[in-house]
C-alpha atoms as a PDB file:
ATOM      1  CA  UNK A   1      14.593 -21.812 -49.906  1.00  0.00           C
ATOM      2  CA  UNK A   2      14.733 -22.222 -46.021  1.00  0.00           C
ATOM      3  CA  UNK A   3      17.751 -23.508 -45.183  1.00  0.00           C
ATOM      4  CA  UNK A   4      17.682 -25.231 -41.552  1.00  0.00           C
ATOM      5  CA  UNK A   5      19.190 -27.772 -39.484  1.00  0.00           C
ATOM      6  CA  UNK A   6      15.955 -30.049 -40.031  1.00  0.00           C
ATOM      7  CA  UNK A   7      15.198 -33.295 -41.424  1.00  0.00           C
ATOM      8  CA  UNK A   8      15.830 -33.065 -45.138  1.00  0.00           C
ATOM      9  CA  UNK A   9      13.504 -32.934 -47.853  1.00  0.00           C
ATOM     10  CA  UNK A  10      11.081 -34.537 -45.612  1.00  0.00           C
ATOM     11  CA  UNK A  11       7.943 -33.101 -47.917  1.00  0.00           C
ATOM     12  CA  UNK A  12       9.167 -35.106 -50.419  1.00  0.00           C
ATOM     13  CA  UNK A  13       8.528 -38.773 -48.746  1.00  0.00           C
ATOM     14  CA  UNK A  14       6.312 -40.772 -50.301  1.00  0.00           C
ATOM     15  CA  UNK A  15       4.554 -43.357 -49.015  1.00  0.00           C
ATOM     16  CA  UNK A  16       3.473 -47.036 -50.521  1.00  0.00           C
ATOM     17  CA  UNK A  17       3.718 -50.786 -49.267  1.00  0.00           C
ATOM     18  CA  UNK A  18       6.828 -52.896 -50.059  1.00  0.00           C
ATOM     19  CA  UNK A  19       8.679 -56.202 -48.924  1.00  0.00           C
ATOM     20  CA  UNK A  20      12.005 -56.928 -47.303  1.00  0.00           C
ATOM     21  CA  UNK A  21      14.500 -58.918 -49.492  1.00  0.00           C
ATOM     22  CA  UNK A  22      18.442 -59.020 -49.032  1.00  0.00           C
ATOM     23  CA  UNK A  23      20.115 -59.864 -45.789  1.00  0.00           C
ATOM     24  CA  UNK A  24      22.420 -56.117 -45.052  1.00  0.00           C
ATOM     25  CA  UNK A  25      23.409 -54.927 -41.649  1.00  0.00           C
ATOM     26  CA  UNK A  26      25.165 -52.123 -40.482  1.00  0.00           C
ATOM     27  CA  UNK A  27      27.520 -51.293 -36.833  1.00  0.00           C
ATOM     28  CA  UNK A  28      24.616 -51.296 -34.422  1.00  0.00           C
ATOM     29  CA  UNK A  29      21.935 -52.222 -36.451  1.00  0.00           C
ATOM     30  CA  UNK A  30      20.914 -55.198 -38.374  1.00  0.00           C
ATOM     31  CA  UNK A  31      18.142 -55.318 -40.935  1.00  0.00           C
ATOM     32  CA  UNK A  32      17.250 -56.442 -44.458  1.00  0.00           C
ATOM     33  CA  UNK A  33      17.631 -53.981 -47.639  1.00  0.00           C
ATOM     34  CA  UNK A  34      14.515 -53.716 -49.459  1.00  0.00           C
ATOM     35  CA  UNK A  35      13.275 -50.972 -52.148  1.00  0.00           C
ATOM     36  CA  UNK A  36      11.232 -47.899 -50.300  1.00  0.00           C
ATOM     37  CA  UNK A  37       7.738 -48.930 -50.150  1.00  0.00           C
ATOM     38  CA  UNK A  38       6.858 -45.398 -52.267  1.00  0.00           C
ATOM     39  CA  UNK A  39       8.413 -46.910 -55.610  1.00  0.00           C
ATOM     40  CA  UNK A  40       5.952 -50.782 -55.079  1.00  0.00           C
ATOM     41  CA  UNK A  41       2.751 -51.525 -55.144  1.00  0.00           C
ATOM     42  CA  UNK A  42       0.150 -51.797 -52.365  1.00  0.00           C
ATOM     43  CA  UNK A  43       0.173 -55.603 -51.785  1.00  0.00           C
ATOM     44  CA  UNK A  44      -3.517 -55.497 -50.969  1.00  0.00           C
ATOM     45  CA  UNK A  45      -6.930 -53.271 -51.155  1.00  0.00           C
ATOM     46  CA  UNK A  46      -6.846 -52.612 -47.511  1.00  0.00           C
ATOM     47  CA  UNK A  47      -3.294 -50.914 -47.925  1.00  0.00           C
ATOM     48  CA  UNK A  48      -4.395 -49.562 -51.647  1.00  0.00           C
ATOM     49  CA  UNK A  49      -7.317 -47.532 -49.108  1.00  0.00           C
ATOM     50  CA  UNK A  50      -4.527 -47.033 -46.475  1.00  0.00           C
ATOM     51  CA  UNK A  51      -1.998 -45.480 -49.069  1.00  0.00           C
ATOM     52  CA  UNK A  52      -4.824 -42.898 -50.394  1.00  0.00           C
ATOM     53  CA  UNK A  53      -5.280 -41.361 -46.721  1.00  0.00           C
ATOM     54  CA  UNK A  54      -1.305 -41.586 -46.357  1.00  0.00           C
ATOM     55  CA  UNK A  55      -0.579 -39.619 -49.616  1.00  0.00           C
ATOM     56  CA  UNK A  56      -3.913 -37.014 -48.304  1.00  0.00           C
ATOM     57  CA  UNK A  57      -1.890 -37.070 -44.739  1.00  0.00           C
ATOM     58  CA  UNK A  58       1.401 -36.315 -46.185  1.00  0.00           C
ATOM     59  CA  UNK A  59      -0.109 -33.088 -48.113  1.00  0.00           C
ATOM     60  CA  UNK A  60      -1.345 -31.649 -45.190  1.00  0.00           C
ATOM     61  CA  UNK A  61       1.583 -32.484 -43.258  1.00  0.00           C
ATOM     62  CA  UNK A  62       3.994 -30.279 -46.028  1.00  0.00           C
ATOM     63  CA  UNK A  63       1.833 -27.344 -45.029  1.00  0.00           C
ATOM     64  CA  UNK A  64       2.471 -27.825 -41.156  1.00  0.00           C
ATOM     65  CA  UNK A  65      -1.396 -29.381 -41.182  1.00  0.00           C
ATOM     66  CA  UNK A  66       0.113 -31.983 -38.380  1.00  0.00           C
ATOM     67  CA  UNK A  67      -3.468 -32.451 -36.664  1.00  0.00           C
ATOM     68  CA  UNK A  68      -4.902 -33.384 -40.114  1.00  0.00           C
ATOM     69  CA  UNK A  69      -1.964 -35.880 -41.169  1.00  0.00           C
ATOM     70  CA  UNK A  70      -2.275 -37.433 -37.667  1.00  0.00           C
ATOM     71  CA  UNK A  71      -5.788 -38.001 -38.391  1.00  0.00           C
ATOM     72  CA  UNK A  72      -5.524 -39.284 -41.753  1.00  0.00           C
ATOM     73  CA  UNK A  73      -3.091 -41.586 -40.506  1.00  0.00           C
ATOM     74  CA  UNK A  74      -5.816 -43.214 -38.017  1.00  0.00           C
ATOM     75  CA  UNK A  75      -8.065 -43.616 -40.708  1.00  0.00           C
ATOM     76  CA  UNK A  76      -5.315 -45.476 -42.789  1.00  0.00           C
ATOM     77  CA  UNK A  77      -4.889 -48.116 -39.425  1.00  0.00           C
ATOM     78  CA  UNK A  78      -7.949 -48.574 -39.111  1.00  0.00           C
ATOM     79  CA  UNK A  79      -8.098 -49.820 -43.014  1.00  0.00           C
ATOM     80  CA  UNK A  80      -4.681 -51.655 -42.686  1.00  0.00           C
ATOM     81  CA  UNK A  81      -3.688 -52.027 -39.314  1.00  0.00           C
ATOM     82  CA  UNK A  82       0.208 -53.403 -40.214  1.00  0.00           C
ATOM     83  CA  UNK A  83      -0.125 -50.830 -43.104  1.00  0.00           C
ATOM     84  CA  UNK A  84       3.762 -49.473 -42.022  1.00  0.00           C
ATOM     85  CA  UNK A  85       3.890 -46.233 -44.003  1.00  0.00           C
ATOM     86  CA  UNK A  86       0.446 -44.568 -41.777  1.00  0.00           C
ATOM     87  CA  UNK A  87       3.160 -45.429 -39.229  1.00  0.00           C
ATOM     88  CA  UNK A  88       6.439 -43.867 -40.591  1.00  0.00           C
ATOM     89  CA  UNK A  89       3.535 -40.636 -41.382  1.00  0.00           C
ATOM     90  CA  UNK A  90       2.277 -40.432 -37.659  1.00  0.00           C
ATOM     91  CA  UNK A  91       6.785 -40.153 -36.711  1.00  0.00           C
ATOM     92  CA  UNK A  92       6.863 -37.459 -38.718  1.00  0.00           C
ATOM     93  CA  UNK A  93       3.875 -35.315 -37.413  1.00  0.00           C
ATOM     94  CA  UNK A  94       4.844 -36.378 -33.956  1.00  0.00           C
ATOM     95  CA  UNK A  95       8.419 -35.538 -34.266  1.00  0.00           C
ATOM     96  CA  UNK A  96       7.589 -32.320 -35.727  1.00  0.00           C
ATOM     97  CA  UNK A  97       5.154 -31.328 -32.740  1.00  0.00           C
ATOM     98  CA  UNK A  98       8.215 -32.662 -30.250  1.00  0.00           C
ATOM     99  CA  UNK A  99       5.985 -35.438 -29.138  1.00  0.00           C
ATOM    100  CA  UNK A 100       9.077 -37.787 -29.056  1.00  0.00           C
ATOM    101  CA  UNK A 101       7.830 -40.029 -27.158  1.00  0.00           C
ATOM    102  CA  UNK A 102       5.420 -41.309 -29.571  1.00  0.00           C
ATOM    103  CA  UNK A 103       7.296 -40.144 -32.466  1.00  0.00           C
ATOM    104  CA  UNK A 104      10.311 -42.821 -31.348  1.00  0.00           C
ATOM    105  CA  UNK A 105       7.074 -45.433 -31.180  1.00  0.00           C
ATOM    106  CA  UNK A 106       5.748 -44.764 -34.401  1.00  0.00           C
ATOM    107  CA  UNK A 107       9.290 -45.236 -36.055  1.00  0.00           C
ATOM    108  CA  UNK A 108      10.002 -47.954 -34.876  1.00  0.00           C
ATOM    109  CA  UNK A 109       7.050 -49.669 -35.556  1.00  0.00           C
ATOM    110  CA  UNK A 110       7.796 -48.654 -38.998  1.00  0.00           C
ATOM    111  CA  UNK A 111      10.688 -50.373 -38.766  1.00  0.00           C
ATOM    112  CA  UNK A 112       9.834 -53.564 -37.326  1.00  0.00           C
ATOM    113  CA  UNK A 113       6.552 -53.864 -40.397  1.00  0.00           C
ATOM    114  CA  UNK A 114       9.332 -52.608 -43.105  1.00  0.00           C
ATOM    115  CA  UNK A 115      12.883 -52.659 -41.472  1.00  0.00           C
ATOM    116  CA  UNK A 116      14.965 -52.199 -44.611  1.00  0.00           C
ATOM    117  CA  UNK A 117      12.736 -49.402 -45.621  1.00  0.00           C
ATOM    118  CA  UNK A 118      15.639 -46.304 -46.495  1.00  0.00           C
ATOM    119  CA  UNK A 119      13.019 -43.489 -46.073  1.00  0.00           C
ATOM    120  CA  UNK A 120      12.245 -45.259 -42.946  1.00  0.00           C
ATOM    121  CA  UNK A 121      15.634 -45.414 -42.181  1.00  0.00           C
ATOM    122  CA  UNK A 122      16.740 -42.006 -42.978  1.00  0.00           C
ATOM    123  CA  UNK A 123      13.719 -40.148 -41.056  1.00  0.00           C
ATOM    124  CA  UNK A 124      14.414 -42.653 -37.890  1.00  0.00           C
ATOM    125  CA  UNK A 125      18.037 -41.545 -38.128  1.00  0.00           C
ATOM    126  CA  UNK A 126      17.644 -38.134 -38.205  1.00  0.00           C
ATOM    127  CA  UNK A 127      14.865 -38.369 -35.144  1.00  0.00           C
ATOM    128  CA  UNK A 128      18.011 -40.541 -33.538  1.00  0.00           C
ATOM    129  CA  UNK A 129      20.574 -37.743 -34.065  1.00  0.00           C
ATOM    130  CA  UNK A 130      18.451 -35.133 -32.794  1.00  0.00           C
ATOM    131  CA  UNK A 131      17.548 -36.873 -29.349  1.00  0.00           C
ATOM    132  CA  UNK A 132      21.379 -37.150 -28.514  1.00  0.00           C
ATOM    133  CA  UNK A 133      21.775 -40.629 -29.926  1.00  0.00           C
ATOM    134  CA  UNK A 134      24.084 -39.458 -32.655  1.00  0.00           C
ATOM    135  CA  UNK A 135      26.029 -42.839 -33.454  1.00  0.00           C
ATOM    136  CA  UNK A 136      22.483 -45.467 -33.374  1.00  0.00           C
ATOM    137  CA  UNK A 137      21.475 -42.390 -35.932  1.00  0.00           C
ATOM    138  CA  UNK A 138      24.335 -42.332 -37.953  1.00  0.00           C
ATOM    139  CA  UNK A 139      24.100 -46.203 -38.699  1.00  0.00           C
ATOM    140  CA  UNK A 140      20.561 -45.611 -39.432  1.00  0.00           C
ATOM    141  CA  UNK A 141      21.688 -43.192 -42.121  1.00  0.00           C
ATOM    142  CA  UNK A 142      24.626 -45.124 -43.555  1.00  0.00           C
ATOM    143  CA  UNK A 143      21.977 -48.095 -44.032  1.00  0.00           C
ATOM    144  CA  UNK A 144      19.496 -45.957 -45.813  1.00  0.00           C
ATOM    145  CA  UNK A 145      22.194 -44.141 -48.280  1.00  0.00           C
ATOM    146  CA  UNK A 146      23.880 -47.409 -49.359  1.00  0.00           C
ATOM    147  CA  UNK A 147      20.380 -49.092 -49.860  1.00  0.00           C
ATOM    148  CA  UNK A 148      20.674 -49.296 -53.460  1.00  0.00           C
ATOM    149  CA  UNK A 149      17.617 -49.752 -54.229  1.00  0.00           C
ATOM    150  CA  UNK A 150      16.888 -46.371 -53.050  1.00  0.00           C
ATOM    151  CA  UNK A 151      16.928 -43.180 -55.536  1.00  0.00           C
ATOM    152  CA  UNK A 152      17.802 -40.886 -52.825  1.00  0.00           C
ATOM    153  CA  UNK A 153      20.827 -40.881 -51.224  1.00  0.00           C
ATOM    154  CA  UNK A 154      21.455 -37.159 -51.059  1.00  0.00           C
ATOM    155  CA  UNK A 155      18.864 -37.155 -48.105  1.00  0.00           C
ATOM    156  CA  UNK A 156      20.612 -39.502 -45.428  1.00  0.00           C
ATOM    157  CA  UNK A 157      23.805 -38.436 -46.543  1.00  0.00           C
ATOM    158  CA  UNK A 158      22.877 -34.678 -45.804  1.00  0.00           C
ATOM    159  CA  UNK A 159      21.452 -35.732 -42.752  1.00  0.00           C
ATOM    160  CA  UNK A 160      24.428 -37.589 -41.533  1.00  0.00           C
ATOM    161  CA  UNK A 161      26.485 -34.349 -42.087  1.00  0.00           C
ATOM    162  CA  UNK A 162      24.400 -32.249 -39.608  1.00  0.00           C
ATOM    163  CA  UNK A 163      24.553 -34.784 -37.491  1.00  0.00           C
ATOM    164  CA  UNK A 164      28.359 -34.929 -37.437  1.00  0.00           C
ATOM    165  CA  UNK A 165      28.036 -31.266 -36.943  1.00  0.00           C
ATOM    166  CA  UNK A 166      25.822 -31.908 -33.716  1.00  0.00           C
ATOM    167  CA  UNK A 167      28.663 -34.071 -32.687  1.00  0.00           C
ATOM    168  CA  UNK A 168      30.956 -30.753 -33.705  1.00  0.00           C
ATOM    169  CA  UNK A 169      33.317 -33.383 -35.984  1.00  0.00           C
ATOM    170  CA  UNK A 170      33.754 -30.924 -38.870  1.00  0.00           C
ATOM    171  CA  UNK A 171      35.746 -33.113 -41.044  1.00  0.00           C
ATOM    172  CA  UNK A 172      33.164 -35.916 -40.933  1.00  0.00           C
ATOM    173  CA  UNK A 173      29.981 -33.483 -41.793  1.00  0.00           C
ATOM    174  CA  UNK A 174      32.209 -31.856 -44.709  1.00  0.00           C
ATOM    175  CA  UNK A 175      32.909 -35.641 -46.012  1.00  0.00           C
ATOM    176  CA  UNK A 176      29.046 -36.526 -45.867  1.00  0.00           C
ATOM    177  CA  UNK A 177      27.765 -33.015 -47.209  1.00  0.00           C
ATOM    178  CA  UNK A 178      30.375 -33.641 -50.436  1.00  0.00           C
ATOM    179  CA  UNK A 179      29.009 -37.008 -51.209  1.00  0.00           C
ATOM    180  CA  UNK A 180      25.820 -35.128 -50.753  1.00  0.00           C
ATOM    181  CA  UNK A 181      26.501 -33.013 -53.381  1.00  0.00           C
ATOM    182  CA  UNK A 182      28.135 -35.702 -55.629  1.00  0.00           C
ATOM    183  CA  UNK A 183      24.462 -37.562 -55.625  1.00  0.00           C
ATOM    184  CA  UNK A 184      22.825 -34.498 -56.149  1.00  0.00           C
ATOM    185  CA  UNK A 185      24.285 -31.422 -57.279  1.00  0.00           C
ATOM    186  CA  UNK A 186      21.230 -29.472 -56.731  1.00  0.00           C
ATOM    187  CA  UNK A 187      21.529 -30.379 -52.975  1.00  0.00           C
ATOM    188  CA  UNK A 188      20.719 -26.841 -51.062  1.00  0.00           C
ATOM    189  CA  UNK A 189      21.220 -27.478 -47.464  1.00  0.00           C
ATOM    190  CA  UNK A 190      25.075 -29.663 -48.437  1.00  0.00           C
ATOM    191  CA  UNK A 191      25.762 -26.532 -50.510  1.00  0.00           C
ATOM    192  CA  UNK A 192      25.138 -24.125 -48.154  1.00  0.00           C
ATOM    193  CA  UNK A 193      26.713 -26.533 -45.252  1.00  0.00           C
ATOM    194  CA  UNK A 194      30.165 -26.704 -47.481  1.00  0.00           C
ATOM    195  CA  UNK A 195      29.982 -23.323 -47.837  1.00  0.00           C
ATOM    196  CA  UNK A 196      29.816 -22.552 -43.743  1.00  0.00           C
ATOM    197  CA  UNK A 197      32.406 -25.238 -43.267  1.00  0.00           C
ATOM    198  CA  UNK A 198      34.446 -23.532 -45.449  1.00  0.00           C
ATOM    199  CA  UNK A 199      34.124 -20.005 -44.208  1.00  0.00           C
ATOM    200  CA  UNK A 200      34.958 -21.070 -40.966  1.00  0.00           C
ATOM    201  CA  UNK A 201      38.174 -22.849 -41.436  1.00  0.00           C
ATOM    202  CA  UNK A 202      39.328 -19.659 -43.468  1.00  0.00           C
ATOM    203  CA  UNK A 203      39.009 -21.283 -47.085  1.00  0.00           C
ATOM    204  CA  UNK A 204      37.234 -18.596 -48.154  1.00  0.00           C
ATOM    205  CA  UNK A 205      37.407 -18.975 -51.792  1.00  0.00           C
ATOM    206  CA  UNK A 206      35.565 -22.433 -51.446  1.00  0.00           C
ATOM    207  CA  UNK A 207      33.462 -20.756 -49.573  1.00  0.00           C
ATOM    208  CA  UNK A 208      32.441 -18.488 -52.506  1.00  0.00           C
ATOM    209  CA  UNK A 209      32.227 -21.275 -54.818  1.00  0.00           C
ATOM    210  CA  UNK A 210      29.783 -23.246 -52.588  1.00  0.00           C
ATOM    211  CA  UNK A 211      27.304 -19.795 -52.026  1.00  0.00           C
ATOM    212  CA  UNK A 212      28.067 -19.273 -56.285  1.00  0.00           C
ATOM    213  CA  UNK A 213      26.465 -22.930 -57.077  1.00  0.00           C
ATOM    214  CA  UNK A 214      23.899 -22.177 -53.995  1.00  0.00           C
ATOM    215  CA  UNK A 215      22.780 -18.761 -55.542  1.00  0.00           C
ATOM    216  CA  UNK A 216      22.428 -20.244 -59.113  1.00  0.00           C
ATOM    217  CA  UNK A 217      20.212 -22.425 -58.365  1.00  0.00           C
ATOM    218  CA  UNK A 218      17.985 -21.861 -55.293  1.00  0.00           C
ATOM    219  CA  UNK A 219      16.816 -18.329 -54.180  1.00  0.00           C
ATOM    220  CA  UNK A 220      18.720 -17.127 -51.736  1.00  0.00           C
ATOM    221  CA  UNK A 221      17.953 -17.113 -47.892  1.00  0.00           C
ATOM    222  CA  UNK A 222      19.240 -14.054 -45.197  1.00  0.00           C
ATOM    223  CA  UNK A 223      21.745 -16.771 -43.720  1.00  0.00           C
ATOM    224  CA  UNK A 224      23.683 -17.309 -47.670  1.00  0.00           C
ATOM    225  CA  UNK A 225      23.427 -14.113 -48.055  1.00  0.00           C
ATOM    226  CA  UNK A 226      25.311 -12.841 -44.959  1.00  0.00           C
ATOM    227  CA  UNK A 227      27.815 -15.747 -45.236  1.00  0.00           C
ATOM    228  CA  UNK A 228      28.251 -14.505 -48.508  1.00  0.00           C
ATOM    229  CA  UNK A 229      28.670 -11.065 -47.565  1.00  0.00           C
ATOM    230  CA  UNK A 230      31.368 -12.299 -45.039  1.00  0.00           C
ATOM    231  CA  UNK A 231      33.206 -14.080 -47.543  1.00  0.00           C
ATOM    232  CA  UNK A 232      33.692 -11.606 -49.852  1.00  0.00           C
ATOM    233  CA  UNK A 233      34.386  -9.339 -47.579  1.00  0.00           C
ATOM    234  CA  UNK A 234      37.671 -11.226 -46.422  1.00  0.00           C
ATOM    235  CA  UNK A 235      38.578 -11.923 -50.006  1.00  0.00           C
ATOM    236  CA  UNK A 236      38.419  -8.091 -50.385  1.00  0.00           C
ATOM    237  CA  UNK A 237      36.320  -8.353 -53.214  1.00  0.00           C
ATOM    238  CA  UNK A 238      34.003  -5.082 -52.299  1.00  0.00           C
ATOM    239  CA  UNK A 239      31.837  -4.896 -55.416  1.00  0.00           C
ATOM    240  CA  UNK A 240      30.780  -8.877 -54.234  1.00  0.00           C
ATOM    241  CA  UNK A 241      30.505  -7.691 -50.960  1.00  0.00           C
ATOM    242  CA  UNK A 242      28.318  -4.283 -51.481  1.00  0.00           C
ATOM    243  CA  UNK A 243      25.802  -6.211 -53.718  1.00  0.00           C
ATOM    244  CA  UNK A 244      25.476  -8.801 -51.032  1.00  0.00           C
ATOM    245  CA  UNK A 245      25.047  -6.197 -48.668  1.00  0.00           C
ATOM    246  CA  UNK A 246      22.118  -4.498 -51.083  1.00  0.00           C
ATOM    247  CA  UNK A 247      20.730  -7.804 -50.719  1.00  0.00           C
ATOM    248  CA  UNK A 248      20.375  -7.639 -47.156  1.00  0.00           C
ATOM    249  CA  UNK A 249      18.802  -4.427 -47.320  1.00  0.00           C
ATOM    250  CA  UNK A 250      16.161  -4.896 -49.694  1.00  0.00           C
ATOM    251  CA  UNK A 251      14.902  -8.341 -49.494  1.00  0.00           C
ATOM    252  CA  UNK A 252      15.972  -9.633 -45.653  1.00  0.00           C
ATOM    253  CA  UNK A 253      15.767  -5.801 -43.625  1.00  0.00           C
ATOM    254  CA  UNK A 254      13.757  -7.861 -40.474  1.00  0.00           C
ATOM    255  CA  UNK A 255      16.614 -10.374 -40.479  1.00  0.00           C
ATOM    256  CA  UNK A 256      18.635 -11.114 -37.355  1.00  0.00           C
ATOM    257  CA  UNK A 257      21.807 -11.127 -40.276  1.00  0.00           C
ATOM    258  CA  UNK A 258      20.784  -7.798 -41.332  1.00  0.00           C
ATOM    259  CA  UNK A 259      20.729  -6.455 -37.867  1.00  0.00           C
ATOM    260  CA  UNK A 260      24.398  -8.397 -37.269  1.00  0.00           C
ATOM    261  CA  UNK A 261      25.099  -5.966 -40.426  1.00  0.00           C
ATOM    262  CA  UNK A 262      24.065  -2.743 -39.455  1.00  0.00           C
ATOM    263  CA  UNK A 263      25.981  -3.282 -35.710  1.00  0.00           C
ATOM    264  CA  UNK A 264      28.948  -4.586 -37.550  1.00  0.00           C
ATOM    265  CA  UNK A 265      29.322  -8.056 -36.134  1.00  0.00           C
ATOM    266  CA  UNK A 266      30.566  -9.965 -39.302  1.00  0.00           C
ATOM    267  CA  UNK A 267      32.173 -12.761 -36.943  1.00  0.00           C
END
């Protein structure tokens, strides 16, 4: 598992058509709730062709394909030109290329076709957060995890706590990566978050516990592995902290943690 400051679990978005329904708004931003347009039906056969090159587009774009998505995304517009989710898709592979300029247009004319979409929401927020418009991304987020409609939460909620992080208000990142977890104990990225957060206010037992729930049930990466190492090492446990650092050696030797290692920079 790669665990990165990036937008969460965005391979997993699907994409469908929807409608808006309930009135909702949120501090800075007022839309409808609706269900995500991946769970409904594709209201007609232009967007039933515009969802097949959408789901094709979002394959290649899980493989880093971003050229191909982009193109399959054309084809869905020209199909269904209001078709919303060819938009949200063309965000993505433009954020991902750091072509903000048109990823920011693509959201939001997401939005404005589906504006209560929470995938919508979430991915908008996250782009938000990242271009140093932390708060308009944080309402964003809050809109798309109380959407309850939506199955999940863990995403905008995980999303929200790196982007209190960006905003360096550790409390308020710690808060949103524990109701993370609490939607989704299988959460990787809030695990591994808690477990950072931890470490570096000196709680390093929780620490442990966070990397212990982490380790059973994701592989591990050269960054749990090295905060694990750490943590063990101030508990004094050295059995914990030689097997971590066997880890290092074996399986993450080309790491920049493993090099922090060998030099002896544990802080």
């Amino acid at each position: 598992m790669k665990l990165k400051t990036t937008l969460v679990v965005t391979a997993l978005v699907a994409v469908l058509a929807g409608c808006a329904t309930n009135p909702a708004s949120t501090s800075g931003t007022s839309t409808t709730v609706s269900r995500p347009m991946s769970d409904t039906t594709p209201a007609t056969p232009a967007d039933s062709r515009a969802r097949v090159h959408v789901d094709l587009g979002m394959a290649y774009f899980e493989v880093g394909r971003y050229d191909v998505a982009l193109d399959e995304a054309t084809i869905a517009l020209n199909d269904s030109p209001n078709y919303a989710p060819a938009y949200h898709l063309r965000a993505l592979a433009y954020m991902l290329i750091e072509e903000n300029a048109a990823a920011r247009e693509n959201f939001e004319r997401a939005l404005r076709e589906a504006p209560g979409d929470p995938d919508f929401n979430n991915s908008f927020g996250w782009f938000l957060c990242t271009q140093g418009e932390e708060q308009q991304g944080l309402d964003r987020l809050a809109l798309a995890a109380r959407n309850p409609y939506y199955r999940y939460p863990a995403r905008p909620l995980t999303n929200a706590g790196l982007c209190y992080l960006r905003l360096k208000d550790e409390p308020a990142a710690e808060a949103q990566f524990t109701r993370a977890v609490q939607a989704d104990p299988a959460n990787g990225q809030a695990l591994y978050q808690l477990a950072d957060i931890a470490y570096r206010s000196g709680r390093y037992d929780q620490a442990r516990s966070h990397l212990i729930r982490l380790h059973q049930q994701h592989d591990s990466s050269a960054a749990s592995v090295w905060l694990g190492l750490r943590a063990e090492r101030r508990l004094g446990n050295h059995d914990a902290e030689a097997s971590y650092a066997s880890q290092l050696q074996s399986r993450f030797a080309e790491s920049e943690e493993f090099k922090l290692f060998n030099e002896g920079k544990f802080e």
